[in-house]
Protein backbone atom coordinates (compact mmCIF):
# COMPACT_ATOMS: atom_id res chain seq x y z
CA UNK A 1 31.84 142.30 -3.33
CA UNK A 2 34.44 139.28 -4.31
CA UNK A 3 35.35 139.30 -8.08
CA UNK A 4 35.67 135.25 -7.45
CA UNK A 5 32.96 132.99 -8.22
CA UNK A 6 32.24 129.40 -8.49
CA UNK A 7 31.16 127.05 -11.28
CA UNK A 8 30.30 123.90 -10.61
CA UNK A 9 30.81 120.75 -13.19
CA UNK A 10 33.58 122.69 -14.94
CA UNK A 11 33.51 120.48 -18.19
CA UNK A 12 29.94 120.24 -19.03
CA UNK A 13 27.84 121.51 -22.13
CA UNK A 14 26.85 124.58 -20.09
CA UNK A 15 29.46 125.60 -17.57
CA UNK A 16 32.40 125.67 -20.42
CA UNK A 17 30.66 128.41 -21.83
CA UNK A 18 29.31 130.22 -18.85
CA UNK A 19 33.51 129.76 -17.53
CA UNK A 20 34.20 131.73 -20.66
CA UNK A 21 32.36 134.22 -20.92
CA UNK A 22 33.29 134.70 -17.11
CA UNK A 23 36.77 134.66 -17.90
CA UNK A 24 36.41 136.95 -20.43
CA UNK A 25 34.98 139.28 -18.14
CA UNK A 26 38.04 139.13 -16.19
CA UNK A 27 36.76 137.19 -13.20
CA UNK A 28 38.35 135.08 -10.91
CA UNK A 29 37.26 131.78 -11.49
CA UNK A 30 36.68 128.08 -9.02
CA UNK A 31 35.01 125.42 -10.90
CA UNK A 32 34.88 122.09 -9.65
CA UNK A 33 35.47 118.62 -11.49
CA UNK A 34 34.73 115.20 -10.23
CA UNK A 35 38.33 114.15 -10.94
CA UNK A 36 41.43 116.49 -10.88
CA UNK A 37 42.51 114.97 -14.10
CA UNK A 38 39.66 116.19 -16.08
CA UNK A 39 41.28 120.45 -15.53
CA UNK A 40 43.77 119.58 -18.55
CA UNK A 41 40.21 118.80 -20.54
CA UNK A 42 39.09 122.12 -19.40
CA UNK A 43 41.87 123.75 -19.73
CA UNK A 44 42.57 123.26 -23.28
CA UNK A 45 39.34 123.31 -24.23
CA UNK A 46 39.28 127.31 -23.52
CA UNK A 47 43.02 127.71 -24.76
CA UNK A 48 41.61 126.11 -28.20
CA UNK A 49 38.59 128.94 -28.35
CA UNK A 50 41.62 131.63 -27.25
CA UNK A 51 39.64 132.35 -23.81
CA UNK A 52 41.90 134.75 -21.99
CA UNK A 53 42.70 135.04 -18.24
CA UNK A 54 43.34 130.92 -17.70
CA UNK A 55 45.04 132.04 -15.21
CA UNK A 56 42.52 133.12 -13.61
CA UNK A 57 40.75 129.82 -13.28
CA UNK A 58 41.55 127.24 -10.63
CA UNK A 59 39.82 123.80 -10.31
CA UNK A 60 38.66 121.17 -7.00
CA UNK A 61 37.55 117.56 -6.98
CA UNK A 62 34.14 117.40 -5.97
CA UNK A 63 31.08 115.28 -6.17
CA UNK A 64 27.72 116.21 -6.02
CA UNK A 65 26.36 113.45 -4.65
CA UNK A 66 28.78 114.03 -1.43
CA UNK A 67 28.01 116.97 1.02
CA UNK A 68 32.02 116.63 1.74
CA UNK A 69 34.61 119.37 0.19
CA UNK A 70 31.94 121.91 -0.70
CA UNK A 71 31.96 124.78 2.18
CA UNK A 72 36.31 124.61 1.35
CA UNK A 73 35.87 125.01 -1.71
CA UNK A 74 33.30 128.20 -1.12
CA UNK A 75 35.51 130.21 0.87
CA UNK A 76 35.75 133.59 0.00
CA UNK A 77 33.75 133.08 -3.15
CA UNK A 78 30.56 135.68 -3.26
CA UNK A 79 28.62 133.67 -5.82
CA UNK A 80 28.27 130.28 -6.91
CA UNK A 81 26.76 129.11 -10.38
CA UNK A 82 25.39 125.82 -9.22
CA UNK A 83 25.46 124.42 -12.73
CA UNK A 84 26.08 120.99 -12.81
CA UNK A 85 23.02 117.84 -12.25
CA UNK A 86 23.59 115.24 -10.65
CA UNK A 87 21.07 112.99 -11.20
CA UNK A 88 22.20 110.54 -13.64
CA UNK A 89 25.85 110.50 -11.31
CA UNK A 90 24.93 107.15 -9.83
CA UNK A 91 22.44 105.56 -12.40
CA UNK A 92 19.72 106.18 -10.96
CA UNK A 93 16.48 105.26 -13.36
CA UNK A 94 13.43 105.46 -10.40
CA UNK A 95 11.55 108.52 -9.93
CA UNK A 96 11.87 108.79 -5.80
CA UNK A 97 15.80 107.56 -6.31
CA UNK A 98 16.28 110.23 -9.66
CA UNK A 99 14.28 113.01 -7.20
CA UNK A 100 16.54 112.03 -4.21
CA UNK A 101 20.21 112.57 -5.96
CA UNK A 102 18.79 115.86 -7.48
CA UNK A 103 17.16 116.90 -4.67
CA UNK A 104 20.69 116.17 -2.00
CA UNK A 105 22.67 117.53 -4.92
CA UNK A 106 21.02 121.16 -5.11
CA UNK A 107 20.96 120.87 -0.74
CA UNK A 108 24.68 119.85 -0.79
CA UNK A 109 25.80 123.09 -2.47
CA UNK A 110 23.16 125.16 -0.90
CA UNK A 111 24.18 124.12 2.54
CA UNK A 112 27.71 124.77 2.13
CA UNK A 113 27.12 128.12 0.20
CA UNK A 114 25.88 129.55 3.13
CA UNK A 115 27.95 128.08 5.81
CA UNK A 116 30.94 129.47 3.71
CA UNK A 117 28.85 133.10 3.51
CA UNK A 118 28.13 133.20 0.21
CA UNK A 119 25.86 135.48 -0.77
CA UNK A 120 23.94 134.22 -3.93
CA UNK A 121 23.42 131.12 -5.67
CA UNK A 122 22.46 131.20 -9.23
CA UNK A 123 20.99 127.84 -10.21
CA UNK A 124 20.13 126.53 -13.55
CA UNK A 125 16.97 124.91 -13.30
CA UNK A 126 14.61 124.18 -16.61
CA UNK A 127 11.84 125.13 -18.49
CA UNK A 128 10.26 121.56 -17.67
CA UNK A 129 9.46 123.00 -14.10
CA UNK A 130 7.46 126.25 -15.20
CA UNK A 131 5.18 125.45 -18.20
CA UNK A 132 4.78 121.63 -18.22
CA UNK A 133 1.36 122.05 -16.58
CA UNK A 134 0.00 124.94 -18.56
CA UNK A 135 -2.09 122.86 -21.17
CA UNK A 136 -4.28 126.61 -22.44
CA UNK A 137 -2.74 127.01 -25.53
CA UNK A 138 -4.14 130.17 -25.36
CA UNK A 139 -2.33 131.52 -21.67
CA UNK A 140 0.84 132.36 -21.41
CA UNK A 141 3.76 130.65 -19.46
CA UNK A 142 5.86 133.00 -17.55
CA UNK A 143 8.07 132.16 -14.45
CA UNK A 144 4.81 132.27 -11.74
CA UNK A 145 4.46 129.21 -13.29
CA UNK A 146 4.77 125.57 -11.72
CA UNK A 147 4.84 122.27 -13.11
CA UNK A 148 2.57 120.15 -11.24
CA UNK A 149 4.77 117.61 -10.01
CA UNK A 150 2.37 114.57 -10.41
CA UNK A 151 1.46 115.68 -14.38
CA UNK A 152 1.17 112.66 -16.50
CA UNK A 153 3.45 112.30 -18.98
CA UNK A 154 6.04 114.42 -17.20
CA UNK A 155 9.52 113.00 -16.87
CA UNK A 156 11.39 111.46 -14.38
CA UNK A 157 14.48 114.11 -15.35
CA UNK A 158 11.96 117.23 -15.65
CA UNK A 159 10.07 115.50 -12.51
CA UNK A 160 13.93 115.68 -10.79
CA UNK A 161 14.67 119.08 -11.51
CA UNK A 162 11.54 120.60 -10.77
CA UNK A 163 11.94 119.21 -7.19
CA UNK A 164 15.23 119.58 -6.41
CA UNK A 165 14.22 123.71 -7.41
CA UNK A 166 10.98 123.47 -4.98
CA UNK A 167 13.69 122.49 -2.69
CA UNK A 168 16.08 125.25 -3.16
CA UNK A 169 13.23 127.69 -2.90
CA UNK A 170 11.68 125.75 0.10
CA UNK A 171 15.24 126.40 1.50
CA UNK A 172 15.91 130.33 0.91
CA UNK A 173 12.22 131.00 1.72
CA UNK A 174 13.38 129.50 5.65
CA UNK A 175 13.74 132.36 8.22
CA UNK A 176 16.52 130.64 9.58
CA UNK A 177 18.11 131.02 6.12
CA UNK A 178 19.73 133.97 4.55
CA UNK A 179 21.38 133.16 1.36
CA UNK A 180 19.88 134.52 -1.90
CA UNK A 181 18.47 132.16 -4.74
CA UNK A 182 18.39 133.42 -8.48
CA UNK A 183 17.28 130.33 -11.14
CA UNK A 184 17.22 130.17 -14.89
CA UNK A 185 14.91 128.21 -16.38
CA UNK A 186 16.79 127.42 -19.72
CA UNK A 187 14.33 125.66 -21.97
CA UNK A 188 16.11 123.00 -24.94
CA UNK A 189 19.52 124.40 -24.60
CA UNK A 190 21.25 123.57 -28.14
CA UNK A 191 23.90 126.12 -29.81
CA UNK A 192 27.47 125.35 -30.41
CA UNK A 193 29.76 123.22 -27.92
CA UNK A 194 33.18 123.86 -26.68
CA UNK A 195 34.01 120.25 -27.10
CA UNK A 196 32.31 116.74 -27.16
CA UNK A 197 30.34 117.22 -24.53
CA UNK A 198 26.52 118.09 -25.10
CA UNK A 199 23.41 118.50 -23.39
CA UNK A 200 20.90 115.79 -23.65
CA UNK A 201 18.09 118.60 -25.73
CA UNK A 202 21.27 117.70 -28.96
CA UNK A 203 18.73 113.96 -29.03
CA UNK A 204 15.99 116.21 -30.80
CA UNK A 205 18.29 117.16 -33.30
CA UNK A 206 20.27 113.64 -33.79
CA UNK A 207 17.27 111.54 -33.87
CA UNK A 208 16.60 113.89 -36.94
CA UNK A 209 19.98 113.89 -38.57
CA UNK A 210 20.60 109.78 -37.62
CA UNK A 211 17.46 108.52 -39.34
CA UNK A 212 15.92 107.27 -36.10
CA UNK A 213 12.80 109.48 -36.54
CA UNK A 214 11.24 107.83 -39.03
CA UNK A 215 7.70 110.01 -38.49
CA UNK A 216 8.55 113.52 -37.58
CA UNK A 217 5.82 114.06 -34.21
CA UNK A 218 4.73 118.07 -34.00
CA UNK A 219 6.22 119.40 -31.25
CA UNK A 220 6.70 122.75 -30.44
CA UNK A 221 10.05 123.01 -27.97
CA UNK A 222 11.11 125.99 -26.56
CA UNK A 223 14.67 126.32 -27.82
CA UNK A 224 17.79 128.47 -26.32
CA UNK A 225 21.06 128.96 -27.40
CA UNK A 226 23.46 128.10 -24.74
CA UNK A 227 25.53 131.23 -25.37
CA UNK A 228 22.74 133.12 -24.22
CA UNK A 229 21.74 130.54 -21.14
CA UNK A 230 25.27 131.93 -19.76
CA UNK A 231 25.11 135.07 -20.90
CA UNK A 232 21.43 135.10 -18.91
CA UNK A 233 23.43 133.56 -15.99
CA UNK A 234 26.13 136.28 -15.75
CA UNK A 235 23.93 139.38 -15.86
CA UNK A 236 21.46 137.50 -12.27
CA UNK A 237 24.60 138.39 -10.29
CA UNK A 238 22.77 142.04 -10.86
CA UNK A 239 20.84 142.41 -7.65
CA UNK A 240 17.55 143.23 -9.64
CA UNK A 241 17.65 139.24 -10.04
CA UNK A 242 18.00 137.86 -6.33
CA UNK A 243 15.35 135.88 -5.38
CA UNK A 244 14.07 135.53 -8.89
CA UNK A 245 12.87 132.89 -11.27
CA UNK A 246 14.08 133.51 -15.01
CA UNK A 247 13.10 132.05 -18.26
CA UNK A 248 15.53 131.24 -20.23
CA UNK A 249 14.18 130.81 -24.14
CA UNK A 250 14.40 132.50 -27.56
CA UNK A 251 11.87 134.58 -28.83
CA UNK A 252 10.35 132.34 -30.69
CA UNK A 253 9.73 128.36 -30.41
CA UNK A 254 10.37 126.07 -32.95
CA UNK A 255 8.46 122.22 -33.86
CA UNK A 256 10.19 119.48 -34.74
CA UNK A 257 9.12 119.65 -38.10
CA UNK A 258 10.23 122.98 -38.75
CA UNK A 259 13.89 121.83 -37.19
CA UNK A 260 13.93 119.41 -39.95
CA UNK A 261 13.02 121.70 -42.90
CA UNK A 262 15.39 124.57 -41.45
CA UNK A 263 18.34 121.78 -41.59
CA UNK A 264 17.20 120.40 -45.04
CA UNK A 265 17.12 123.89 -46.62
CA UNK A 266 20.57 125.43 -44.67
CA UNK A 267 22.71 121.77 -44.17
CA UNK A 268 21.61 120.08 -47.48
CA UNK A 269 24.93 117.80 -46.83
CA UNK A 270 22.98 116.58 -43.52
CA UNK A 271 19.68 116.38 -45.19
CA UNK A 272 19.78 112.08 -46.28
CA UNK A 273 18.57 110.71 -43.03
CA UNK A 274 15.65 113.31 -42.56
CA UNK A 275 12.55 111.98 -43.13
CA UNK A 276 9.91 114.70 -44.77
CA UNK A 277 6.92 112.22 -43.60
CA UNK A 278 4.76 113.56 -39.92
CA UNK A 279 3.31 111.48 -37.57
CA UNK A 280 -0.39 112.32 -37.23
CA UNK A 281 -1.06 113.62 -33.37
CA UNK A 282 -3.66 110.58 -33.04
CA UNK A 283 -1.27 107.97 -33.75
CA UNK A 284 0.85 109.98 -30.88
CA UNK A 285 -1.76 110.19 -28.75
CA UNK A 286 -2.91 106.59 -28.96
CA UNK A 287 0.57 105.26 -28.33
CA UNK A 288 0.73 107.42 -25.46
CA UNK A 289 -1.52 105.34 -23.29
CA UNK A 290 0.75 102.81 -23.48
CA UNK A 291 4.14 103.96 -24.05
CA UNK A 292 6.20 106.11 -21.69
CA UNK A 293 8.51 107.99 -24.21
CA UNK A 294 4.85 108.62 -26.51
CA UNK A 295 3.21 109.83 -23.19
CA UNK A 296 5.80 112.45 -22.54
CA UNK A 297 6.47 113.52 -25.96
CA UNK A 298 2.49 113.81 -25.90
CA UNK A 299 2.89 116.10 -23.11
CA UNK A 300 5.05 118.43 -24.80
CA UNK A 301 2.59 118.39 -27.99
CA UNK A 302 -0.30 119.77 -25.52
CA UNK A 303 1.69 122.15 -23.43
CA UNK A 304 1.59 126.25 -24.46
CA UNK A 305 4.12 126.91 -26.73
CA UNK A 306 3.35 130.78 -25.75
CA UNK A 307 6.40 131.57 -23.57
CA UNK A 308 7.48 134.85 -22.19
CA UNK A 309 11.33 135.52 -22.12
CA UNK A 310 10.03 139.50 -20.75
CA UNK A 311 10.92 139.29 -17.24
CA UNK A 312 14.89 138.87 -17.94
CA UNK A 313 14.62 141.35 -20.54
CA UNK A 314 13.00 144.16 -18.32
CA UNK A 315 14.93 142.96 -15.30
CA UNK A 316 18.33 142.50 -16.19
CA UNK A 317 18.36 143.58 -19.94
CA UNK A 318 19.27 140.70 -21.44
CA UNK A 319 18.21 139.72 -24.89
CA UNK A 320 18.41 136.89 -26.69
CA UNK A 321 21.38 137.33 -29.39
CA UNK A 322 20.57 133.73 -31.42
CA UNK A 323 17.26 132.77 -32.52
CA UNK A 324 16.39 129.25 -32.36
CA UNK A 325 16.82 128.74 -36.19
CA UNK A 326 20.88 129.38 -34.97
CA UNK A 327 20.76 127.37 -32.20
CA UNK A 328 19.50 124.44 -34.00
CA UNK A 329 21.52 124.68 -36.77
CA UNK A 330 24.75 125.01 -34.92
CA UNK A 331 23.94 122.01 -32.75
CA UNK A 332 23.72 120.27 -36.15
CA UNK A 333 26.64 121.69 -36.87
CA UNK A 334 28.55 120.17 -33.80
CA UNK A 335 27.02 117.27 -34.24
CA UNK A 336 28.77 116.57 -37.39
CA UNK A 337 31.93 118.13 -36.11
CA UNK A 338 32.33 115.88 -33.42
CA UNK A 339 31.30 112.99 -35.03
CA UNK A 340 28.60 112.65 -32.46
CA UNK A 341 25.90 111.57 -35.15
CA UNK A 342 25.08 108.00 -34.47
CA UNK A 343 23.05 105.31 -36.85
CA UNK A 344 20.44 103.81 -35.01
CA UNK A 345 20.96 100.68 -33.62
C-alpha cells in the first residue's frame, strides 16, 4: 500500500487540519489548490502551528468544477480525501444548478480516482444527508439513515450534498466499478482554525456573538470538532471502514441557547452582543410558512437530536476527544482572533 495520499482543497477549514495531522503521521502528502499561488498560504499556515514533514507535502492546480488534471494528479496515490465542495465555486444559488456542480464535482474526482487505480476514496459528506428526515424524536439517527431529498425545509446546500453522496454511492455500488467509497458524515463542524478560513456551521456562533440574533430559536445541532472530523477521516483508511457511511458528531448535541449561555459564562469578554431573550417555537413555526431561512431552521428544531456516533467508535475506534462545549467555544475563540466577528449590517 502507497504511504501517499491526496487532499483535495488544500486551504480550507477542514483539509488544513486533516493535512496535519497527516503530516504528522509522516505521510506523503498531494493536495490540490485552485491556484498555485495559494501553496505559500498553505504552507505557512502549517510552518506557523510547527507541522513537521512540509516536505513531505506537494501541491497541483485544480478545479473541481473541471474533470481536467485530476487522473495526473492521482497517479500513484492509494487514497484520496475528497474534501473540498464545490458548490458555491461558480455562484450557483438554484437547487438543480447547486445539485449539478456538487453532483459533477464528487463524479470528477471519482472518475479519475479510479482511472488512476486508486483504491479508496474517503469523502466528507454531512450530517444534513442522514438525519434530516428522521422527525421521531424518540428514534435514533444512525448512518442507515437518508435524508429524503424532497423534505421541506431542507436546504439547497444539505439538498447538494446529500445528492452528490447518492451519487458517489450510486457509482461504487456499479458492477462495472471497483473503487472503494468510505464517507463521514461530519455534523456542524466548529473547533479551532488554522487560519481565516472557516466553515460556514462558524454563522451559528457569529450570529450569536455579532448581535444579529436578536431571539435565540431552540435548536438542537449536532456539533463536531473539526480536529476530530480529521482525526475520523484518517483512521477510514482502516479497511474495517471501506464501503461505509460514518457519523461524524460529539457525544452530545448542543441548542442554540445553551451555545449562548456556555459563551456568556466561559467568554464573559464576548458576552455584550448575546441576547438572553428565546424565540417561542410558534413564532418559528409561523414564519416558517413563509420564510425560507424560518422553514429550514424549523426543520432542524423538529429533527431527532438523538444521534449515534457508535458505529465509528466500534469500527475504527475512534472517539471523540472535544465535546461540543470545546468546539463551540474555540470557534468563538477564532472568531475573535481573526477578527472574523462582523456587526450586522
Amino acid at each position: 500500500m502507497s504511504n501517499k495520499v491526496f487532499v483535495t482543497g488544500g486551504n480550507g477549514f477542514l483539509a488544513l487540519h486533516l493535512i496535519a495531522q497527516l503530516l504528522r503521521s509522516n505521510h506523503t502528502v498531494i493536495t490540490s489548490v485552485r491556484q498555485l499561488n495559494k501553496q505559500s498560504d498553505v504552507l505557512d499556515t502549517l510552518a506557523k502551528h510547527h507541522v513537521p514533514n512540509l516536505d513531505q507535502l506537494s501541491f497541483v492546480a485544480a478545479d473541481l468544477t473541471q474533470a481536467a488534471g485530476w487522473e495526473a494528479a492521482f497517479a500513484d496515490v492509494d487514497t484520496v480525501f475528497s474534501v473540498a465542495a464545490p458548490v458555491f465555486v461558480n455562484g450557483e444559488k438554484t437547487a438543480a444548478a447547486m445539485a449539478n456542480v456538487a453532483t459533477e464535482g464528487t463524479m470528477n474526482i471519482l472518475t479519475a480516482a479510479e482511472k488512476a487505480g486508486v483504491r479508496h476514496v474517503i469523502m466528507t459528506a454531512n450530517f444534513g444527508a442522514v438525519g434530516f428526515s428522521n422527525l421521531d424524536q424518540n428514534k435514533i439517527t444512525t448512518e442507515d439513515d437518508w435524508t429524503d431529498p424532497d423534505q421541506p425545509g431542507l436546504s439547497l446546500y444539505e439538498r447538494s450534498k446529500l445528492l452528490a453522496e447518492k451519487a458517489a454511492w450510486a457509482f461504487v455500488h456499479d458492477d462495472q466499478h471497483h473503487l472503494q467509497l468510505t464517507t463521514i458524515n461530519a455534523g456542524a463542524m466548529l473547533g479551532p482554525a488554522l487560519n481565516s478560513h472557516v466553515s460556514g456551521s462558524f454563522g451559528l456562533v457569529n450570529n450569536l456573538l455579532n448581535g444579529s440574533t436578536k431571539l435565540i430559536p431552540d435548536i438542537t445541532v449536532a456539533v463536531v470538532d473539526v480536529r476530530d472530523v480529521a482525526a475520523l477521516h484518517i483512521l477510514a483508511m482502516q479497511p474495517p471502514a471501506l464501503n461505509h457511511r460514518f457519523l461524524a458528531v460529539a457525544d452530545q448535541a448542543l441548542s442554540l441557547p445553551q451555545m449562548a449561555a456556555l459563551i456568556r459564562e466561559k467568554r464573559p469578554q464576548l458576552a455584550s452582543a448575546i441576547t438572553t431573550k428565546k424565540l417561542p417555537n410558534w413564532v418559528l413555526n409561523t414564519a416558517a410558512r413563509f420564510n425560507q431561512t424560518a422553514k429550514e431552521g424549523n426543520l432542524m428544531r423538529r429533527i431527532s437530536h438523538q444521534v449515534s456516533n457508535q458505529k465509528a467508535k466500534d469500527l475504527l475506534g475512534w472517539h471523540p476527544q472535544y465535546s461540543a462545549e470545546e468546539a463551540v467555544l474555540a470557534a468563538a475563540d477564532t472568531l475573535t482572533q481573526y477578527g472574523l466577528v462582523k456587526a450586522p449590517s
